[in-house]
C-alpha atoms as a PDB file:
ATOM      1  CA  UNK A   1     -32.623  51.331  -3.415  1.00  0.00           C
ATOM      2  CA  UNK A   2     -33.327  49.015  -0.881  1.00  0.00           C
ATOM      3  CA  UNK A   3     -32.938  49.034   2.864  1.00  0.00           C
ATOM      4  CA  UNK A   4     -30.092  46.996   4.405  1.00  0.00           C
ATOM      5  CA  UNK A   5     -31.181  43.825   6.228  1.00  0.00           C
ATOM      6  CA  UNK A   6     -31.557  44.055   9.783  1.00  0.00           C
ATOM      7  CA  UNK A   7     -29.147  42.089  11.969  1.00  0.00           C
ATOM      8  CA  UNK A   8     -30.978  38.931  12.684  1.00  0.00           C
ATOM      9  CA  UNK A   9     -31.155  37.092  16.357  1.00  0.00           C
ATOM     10  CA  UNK A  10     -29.976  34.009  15.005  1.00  0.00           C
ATOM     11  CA  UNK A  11     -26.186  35.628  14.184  1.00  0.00           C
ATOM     12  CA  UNK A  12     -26.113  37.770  17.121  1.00  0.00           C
ATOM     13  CA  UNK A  13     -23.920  35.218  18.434  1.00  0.00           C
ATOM     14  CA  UNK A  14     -21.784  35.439  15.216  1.00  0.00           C
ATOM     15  CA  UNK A  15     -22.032  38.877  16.058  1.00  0.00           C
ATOM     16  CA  UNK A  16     -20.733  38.988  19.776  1.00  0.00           C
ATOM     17  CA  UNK A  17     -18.299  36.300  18.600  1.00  0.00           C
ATOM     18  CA  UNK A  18     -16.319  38.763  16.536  1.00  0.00           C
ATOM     19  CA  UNK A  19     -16.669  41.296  19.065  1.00  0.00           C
ATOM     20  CA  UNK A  20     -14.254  39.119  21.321  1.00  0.00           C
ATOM     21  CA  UNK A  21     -12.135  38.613  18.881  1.00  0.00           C
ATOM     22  CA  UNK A  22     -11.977  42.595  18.415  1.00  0.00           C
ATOM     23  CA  UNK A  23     -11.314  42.804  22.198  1.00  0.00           C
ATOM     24  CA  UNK A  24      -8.534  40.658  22.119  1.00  0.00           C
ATOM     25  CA  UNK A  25      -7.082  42.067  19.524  1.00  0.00           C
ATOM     26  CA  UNK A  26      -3.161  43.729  20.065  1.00  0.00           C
ATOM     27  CA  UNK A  27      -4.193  47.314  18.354  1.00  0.00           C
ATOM     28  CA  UNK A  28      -6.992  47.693  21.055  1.00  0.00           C
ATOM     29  CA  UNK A  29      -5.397  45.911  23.696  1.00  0.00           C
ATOM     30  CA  UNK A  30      -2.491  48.760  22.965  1.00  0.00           C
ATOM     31  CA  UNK A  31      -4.716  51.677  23.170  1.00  0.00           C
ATOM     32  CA  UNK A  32      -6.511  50.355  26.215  1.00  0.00           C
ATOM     33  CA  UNK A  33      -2.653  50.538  27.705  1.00  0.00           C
ATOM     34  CA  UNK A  34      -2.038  53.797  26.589  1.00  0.00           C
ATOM     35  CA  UNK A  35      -5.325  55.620  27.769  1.00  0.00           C
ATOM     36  CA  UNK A  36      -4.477  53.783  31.208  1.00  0.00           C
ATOM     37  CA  UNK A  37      -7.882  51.703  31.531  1.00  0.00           C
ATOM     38  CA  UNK A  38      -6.897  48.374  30.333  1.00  0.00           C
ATOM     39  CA  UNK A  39      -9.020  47.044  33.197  1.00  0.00           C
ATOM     40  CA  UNK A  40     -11.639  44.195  32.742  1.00  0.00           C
ATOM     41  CA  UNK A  41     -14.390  47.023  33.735  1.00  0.00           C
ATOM     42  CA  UNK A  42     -13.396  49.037  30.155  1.00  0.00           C
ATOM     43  CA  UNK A  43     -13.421  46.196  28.298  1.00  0.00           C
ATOM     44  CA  UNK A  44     -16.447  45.647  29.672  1.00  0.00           C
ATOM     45  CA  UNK A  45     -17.961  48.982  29.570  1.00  0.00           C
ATOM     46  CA  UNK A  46     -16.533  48.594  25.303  1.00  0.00           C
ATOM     47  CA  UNK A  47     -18.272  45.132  24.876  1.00  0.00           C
ATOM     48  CA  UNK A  48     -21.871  46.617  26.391  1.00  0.00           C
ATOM     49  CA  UNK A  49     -21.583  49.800  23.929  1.00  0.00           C
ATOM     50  CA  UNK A  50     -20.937  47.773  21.031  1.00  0.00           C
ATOM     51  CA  UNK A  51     -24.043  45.132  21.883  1.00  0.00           C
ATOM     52  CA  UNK A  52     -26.088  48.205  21.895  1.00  0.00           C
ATOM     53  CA  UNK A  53     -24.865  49.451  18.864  1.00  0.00           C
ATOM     54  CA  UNK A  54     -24.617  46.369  17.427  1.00  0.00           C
ATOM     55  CA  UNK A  55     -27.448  47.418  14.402  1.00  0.00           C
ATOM     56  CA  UNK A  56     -25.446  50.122  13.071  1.00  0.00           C
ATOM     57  CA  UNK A  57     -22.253  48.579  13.566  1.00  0.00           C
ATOM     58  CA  UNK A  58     -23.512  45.453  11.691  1.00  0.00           C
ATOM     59  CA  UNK A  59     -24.543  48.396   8.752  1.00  0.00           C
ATOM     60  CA  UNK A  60     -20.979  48.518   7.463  1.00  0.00           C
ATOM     61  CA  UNK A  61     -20.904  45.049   6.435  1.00  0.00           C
ATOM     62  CA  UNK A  62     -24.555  44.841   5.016  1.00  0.00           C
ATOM     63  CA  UNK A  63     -23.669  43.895   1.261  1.00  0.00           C
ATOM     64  CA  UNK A  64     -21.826  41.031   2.827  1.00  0.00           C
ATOM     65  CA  UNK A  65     -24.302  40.042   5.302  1.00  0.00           C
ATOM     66  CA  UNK A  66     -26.827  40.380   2.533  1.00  0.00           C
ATOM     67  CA  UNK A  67     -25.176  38.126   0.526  1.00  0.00           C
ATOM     68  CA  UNK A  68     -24.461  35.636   3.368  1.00  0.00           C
ATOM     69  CA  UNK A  69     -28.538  35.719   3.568  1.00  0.00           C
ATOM     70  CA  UNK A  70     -29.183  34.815  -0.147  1.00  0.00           C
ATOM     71  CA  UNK A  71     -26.712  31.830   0.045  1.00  0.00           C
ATOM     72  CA  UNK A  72     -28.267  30.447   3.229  1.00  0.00           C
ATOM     73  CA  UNK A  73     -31.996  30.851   2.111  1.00  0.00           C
ATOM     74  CA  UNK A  74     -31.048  29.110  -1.408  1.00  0.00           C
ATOM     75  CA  UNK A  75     -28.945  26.083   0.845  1.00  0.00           C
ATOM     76  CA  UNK A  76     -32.162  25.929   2.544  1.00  0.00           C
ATOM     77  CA  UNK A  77     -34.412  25.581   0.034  1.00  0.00           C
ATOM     78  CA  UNK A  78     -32.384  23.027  -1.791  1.00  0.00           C
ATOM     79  CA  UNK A  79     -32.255  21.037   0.928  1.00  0.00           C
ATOM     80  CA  UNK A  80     -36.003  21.374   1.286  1.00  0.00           C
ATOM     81  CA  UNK A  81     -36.604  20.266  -2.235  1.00  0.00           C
ATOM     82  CA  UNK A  82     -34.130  17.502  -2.114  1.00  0.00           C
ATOM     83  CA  UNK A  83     -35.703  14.011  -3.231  1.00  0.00           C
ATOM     84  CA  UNK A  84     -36.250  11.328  -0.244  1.00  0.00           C
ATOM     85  CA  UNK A  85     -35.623   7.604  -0.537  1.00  0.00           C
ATOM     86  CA  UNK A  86     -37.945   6.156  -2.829  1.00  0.00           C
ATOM     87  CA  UNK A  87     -40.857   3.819  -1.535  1.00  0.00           C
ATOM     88  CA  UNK A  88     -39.677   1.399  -4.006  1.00  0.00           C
ATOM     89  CA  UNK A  89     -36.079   1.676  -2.693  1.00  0.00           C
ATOM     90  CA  UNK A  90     -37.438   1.226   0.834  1.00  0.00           C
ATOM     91  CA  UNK A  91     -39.732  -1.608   0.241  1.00  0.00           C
ATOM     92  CA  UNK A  92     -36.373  -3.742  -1.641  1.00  0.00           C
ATOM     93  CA  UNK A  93     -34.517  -3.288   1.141  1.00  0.00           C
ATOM     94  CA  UNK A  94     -33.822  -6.087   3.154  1.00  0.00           C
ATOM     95  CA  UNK A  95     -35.601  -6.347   6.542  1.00  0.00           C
ATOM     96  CA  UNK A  96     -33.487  -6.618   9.314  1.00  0.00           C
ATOM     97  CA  UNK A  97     -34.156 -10.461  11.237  1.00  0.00           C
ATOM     98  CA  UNK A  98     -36.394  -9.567  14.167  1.00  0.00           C
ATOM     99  CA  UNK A  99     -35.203 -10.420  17.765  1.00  0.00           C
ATOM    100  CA  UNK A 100     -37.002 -13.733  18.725  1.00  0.00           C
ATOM    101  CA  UNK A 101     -36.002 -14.775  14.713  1.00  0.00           C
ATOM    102  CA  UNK A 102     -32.075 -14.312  16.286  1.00  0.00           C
ATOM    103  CA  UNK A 103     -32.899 -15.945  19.167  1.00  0.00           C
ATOM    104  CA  UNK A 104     -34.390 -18.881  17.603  1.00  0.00           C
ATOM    105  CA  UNK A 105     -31.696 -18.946  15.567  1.00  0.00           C
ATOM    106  CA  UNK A 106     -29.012 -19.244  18.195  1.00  0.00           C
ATOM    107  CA  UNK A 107     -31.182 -21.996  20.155  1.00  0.00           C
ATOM    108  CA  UNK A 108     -31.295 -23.704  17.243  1.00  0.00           C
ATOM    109  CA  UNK A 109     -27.804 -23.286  16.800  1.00  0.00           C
ATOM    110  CA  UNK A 110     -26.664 -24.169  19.777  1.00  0.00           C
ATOM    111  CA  UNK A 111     -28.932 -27.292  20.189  1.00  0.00           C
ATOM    112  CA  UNK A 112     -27.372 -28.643  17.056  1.00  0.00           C
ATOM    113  CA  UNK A 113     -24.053 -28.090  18.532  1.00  0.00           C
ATOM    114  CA  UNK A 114     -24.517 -29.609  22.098  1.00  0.00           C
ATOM    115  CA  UNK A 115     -27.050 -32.672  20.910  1.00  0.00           C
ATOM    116  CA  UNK A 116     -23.980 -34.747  18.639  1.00  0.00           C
ATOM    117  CA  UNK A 117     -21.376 -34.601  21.505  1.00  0.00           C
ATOM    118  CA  UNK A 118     -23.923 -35.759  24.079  1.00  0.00           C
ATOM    119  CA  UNK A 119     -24.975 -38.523  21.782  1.00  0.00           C
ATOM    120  CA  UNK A 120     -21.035 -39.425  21.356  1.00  0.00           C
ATOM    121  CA  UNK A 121     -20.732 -40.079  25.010  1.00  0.00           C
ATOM    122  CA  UNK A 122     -23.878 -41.449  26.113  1.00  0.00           C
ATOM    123  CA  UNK A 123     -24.191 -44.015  23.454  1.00  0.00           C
ATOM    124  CA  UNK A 124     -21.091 -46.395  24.034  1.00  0.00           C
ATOM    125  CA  UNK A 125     -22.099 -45.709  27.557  1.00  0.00           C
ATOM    126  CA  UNK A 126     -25.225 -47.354  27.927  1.00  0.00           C
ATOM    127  CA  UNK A 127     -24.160 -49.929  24.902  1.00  0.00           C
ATOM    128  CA  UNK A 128     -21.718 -50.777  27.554  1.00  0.00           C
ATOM    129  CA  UNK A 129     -23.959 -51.083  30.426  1.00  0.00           C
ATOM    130  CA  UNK A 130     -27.050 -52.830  28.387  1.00  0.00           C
ATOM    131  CA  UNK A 131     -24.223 -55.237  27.344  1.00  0.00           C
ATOM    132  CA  UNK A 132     -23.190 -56.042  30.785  1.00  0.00           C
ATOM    133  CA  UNK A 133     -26.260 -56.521  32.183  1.00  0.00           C
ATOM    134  CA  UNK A 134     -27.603 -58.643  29.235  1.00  0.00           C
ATOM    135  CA  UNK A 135     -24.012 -60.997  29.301  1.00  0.00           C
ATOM    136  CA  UNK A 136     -24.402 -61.074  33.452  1.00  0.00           C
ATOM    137  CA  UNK A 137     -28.215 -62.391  33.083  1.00  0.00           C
ATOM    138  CA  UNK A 138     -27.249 -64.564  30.194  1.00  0.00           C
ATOM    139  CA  UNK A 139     -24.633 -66.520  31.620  1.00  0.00           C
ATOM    140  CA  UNK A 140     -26.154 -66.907  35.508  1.00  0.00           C
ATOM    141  CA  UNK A 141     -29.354 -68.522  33.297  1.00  0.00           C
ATOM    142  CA  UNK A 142     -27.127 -70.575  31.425  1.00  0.00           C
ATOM    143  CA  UNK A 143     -25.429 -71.934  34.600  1.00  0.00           C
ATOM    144  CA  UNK A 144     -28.910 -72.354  36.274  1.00  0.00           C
ATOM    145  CA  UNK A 145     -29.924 -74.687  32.983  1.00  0.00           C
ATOM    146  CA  UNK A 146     -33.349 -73.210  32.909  1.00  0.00           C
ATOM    147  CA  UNK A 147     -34.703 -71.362  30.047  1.00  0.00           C
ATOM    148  CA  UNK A 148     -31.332 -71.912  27.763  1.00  0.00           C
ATOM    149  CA  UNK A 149     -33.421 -69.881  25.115  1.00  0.00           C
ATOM    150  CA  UNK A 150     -33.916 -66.914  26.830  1.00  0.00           C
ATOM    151  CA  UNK A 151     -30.293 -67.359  28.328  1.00  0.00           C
ATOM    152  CA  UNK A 152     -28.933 -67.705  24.345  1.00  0.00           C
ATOM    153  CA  UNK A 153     -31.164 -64.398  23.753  1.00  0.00           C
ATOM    154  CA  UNK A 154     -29.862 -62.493  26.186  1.00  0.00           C
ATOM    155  CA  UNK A 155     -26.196 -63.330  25.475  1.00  0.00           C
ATOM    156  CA  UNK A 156     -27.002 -62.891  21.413  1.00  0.00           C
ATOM    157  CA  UNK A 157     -28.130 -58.994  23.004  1.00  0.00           C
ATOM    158  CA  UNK A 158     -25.399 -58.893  25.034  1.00  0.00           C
ATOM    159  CA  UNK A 159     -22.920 -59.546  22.365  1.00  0.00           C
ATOM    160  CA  UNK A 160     -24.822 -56.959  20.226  1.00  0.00           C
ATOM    161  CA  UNK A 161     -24.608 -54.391  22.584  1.00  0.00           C
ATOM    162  CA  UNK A 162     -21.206 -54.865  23.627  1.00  0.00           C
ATOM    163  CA  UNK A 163     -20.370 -54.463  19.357  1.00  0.00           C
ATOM    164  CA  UNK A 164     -22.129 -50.847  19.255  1.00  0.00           C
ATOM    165  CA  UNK A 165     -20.174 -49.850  22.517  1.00  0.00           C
ATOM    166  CA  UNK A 166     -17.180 -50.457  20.603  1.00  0.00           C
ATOM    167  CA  UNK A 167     -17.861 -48.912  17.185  1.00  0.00           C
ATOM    168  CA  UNK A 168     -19.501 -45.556  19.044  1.00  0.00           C
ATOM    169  CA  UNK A 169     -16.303 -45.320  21.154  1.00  0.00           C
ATOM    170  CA  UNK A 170     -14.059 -45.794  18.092  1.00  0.00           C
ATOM    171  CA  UNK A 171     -16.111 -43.255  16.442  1.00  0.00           C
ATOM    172  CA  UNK A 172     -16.256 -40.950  18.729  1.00  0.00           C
ATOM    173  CA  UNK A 173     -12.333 -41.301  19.473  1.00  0.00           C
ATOM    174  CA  UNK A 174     -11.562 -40.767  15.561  1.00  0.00           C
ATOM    175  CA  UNK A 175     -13.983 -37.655  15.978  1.00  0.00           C
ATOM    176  CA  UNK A 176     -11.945 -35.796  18.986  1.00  0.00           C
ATOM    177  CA  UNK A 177      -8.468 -37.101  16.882  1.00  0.00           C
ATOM    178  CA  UNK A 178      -9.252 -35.298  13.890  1.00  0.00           C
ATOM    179  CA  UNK A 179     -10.669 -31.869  15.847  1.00  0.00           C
ATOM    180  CA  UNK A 180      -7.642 -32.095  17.701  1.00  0.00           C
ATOM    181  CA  UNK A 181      -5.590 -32.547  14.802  1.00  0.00           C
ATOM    182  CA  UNK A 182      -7.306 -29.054  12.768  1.00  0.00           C
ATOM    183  CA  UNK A 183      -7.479 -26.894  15.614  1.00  0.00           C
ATOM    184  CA  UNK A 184      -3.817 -27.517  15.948  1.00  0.00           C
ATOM    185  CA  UNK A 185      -3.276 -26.844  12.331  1.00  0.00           C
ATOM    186  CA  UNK A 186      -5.746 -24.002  11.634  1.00  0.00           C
ATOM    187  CA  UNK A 187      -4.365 -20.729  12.907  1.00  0.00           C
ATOM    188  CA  UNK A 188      -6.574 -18.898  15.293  1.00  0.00           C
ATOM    189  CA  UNK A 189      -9.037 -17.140  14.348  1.00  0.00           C
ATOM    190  CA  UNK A 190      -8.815 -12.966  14.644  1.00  0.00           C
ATOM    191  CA  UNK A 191     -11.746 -11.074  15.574  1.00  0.00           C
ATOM    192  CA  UNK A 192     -11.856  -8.748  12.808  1.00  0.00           C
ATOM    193  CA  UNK A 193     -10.906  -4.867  13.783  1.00  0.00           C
ATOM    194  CA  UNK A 194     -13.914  -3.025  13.435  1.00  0.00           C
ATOM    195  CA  UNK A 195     -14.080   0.069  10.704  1.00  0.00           C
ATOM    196  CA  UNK A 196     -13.272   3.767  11.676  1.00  0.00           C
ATOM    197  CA  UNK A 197     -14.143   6.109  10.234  1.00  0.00           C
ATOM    198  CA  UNK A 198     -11.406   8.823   8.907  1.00  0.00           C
ATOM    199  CA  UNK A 199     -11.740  11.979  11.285  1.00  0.00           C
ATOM    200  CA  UNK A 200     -13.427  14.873   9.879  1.00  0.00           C
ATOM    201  CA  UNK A 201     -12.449  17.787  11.255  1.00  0.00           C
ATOM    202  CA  UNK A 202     -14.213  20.528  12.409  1.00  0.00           C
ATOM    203  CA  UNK A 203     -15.455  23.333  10.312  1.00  0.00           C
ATOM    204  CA  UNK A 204     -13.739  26.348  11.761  1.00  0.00           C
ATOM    205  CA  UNK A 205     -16.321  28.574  12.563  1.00  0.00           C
ATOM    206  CA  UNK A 206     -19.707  27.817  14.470  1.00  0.00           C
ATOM    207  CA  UNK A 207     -22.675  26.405  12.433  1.00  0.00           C
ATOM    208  CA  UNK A 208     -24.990  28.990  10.782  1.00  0.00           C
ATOM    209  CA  UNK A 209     -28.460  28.928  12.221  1.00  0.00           C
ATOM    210  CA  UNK A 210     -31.693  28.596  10.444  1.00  0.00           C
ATOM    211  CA  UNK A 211     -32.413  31.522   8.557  1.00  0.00           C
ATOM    212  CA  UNK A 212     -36.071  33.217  10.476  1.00  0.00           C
ATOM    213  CA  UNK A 213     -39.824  33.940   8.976  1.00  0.00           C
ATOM    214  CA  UNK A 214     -40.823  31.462   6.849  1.00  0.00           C
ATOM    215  CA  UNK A 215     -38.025  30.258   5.110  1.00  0.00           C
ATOM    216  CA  UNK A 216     -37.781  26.622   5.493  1.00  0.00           C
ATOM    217  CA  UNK A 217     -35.696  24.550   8.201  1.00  0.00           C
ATOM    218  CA  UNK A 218     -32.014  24.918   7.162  1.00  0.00           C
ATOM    219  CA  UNK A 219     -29.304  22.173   8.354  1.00  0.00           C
ATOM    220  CA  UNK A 220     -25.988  23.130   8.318  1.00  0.00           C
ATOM    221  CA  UNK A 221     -23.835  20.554   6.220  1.00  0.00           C
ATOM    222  CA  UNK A 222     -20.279  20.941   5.565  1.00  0.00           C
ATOM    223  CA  UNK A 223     -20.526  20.427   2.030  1.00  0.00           C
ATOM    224  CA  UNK A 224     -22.207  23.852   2.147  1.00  0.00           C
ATOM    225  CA  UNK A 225     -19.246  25.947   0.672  1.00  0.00           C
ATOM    226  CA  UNK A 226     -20.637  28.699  -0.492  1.00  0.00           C
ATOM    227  CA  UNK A 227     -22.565  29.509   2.332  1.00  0.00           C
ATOM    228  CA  UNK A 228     -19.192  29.247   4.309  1.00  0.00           C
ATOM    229  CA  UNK A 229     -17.448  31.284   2.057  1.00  0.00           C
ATOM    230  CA  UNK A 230     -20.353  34.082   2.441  1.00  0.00           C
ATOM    231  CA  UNK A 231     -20.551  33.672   6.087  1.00  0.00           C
ATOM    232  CA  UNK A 232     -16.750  34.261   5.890  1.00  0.00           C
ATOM    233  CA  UNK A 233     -16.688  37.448   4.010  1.00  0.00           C
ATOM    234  CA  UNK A 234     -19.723  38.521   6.241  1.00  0.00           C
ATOM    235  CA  UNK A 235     -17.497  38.071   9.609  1.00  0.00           C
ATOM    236  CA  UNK A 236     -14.170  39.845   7.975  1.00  0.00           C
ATOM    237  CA  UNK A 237     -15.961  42.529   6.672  1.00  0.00           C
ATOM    238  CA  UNK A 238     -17.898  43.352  10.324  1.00  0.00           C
ATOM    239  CA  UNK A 239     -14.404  42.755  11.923  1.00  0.00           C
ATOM    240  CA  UNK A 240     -11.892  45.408   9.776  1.00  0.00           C
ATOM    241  CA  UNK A 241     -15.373  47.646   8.999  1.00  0.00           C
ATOM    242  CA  UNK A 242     -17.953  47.801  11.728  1.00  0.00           C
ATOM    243  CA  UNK A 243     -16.510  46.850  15.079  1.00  0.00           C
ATOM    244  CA  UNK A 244     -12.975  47.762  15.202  1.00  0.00           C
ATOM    245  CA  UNK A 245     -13.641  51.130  13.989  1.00  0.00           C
ATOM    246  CA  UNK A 246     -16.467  51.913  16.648  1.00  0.00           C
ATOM    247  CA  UNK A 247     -14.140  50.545  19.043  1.00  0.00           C
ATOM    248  CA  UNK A 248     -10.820  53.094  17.782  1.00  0.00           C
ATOM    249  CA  UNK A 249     -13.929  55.871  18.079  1.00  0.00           C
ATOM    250  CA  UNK A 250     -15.032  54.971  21.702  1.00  0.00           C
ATOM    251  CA  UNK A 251     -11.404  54.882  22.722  1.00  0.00           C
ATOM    252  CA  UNK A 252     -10.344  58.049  21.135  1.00  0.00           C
ATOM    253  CA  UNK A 253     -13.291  59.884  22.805  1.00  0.00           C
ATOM    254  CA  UNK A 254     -12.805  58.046  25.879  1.00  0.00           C
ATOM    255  CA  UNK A 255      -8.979  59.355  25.727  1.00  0.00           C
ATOM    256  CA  UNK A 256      -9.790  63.005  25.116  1.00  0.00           C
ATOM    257  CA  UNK A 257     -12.370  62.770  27.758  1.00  0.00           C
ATOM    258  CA  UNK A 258      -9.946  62.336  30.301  1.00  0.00           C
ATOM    259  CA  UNK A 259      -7.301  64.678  28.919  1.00  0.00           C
ATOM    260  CA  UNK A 260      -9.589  67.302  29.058  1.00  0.00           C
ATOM    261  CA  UNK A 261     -10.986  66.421  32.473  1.00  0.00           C
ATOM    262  CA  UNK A 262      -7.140  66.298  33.848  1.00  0.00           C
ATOM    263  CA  UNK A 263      -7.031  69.928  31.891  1.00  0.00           C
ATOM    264  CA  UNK A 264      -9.524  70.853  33.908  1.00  0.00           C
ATOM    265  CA  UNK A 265      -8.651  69.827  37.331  1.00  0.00           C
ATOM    266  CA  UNK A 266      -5.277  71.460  36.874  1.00  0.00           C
ATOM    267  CA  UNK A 267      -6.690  74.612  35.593  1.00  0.00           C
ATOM    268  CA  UNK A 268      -8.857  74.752  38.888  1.00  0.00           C
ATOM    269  CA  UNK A 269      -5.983  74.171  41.696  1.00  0.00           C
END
């Protein structure tokens, strides 16, 4: 037959968890009443007995606790032995763009965006001006009737430059028509909502710890329902079989303690 397992440090706090619960608990919370000590000293003078009893308490329950053992050392080795991402899985996997790859991106980007406006306004702008100032030099040479050549040049350049001022500012009026006329007929655009994620709710009960000695590192997941389930039956069966009876015991003695002290004290005036 073998020996019960010991209560281990890592579910003390299950342990002392339970115990509160057995505190609060009506039935004792009754007799407390009825002996006349439901003071926070007795509960606390109950709490520090059971802590020290805490190993044979914790014997009432030691199938279940036994059991709770085997399910967490076989979650833990399964999760040990679980396969990792393959190095040919992690080597297919698209790299993520590095930061000055964004960055150039963006310039780039951004350049491309800003160069085509600036070339929309400063074009039929200096068109204009080159045009001006070839016409004005043209025509004060042709007046002058010197160099009529250079004068004939100058007004051919002129002439040109005064033509591409005109088509660029068409051009460039036809381009702010026609973005005026789709941003008024595209709808605006909505900044898509970003994903949440359903709420999981909490597993009732704290998180196991990793079983001790050299059983490997065990992560509690909440997928882990048997271990729940074992750690359940565990926690009932210390509740209804170890610490609420200890606690009926230590109250019934304390109870006839005091009757028979009271006895006493009568007996002797």
């Amino acid at each position: 037959m073998t020996a019960s397992p010991g209560l281990q440090a890592e579910d003390r706090p299950d342990f002392e968890r339970a115990l509160h619960q057995a505190l609060r608990t009506a039935e004792i919370r009754e007799a407390l009443g009825r002996s006349g000590s439901s003071g926070g000293t007795d509960i606390q003078r109950l709490r520090s007995q059971a802590l020290v009893e805490s190993e044979a308490i914790a014997t009432a329950a030691a199938p279940e606790y036994a059991a709770y053992l085997r399910q967490r050392a076989a979650a833990a080795a399964a999760a040990s032995t679980a396969p990792g991402p393959s190095a040919a899985a992690v080597s297919a996997a698209p790299t993520a763009p590095t930061a000055s790859a964004v960055r150039a991106a963006q310039f780039t980007t951004a350049g491309g965006r800003g160069l085509l406006p600036a070339l929309a306004v400063l074009t039929p702008a200096l068109a204009g001006a080159s045009a001006a100032a070839f016409l004005l030099l043209g025509g004060l040479l042709r007046l002058s009737g010197s160099q009529r050549e250079t004068a004939d040049a100058l007004l051919t350049a002129g002439l040109t430059s005064a033509t591409i001022a005109a088509v660029t500012l068409a051009a460039g009026m036809v381009c702010l028509v026609v973005t005026a006329v789709r941003h008024r007929s595209s709808p605006p655009d909505r900044q898509p909502r970003p994903h949440r994620r359903p709420h999981a709710h909490p597993h009732p009960h704290p998180h196991p710890h990793p079983p001790s000695g050299s059983q490997p590192p065990y992560v509690w997941r909440r997928d882990d329902a048997a271990v729940a389930t074992a750690r359940d039956a565990w926690l009932r069966a210390l509740l209804h079989r170890g610490i609420l009876p200890f606690l009926r015991e230590r109250l019934t003695m304390s109870h006839t303690l005091s009757r028979t002290s009271q006895k006493s004290e009568k007996g002797s005036t």
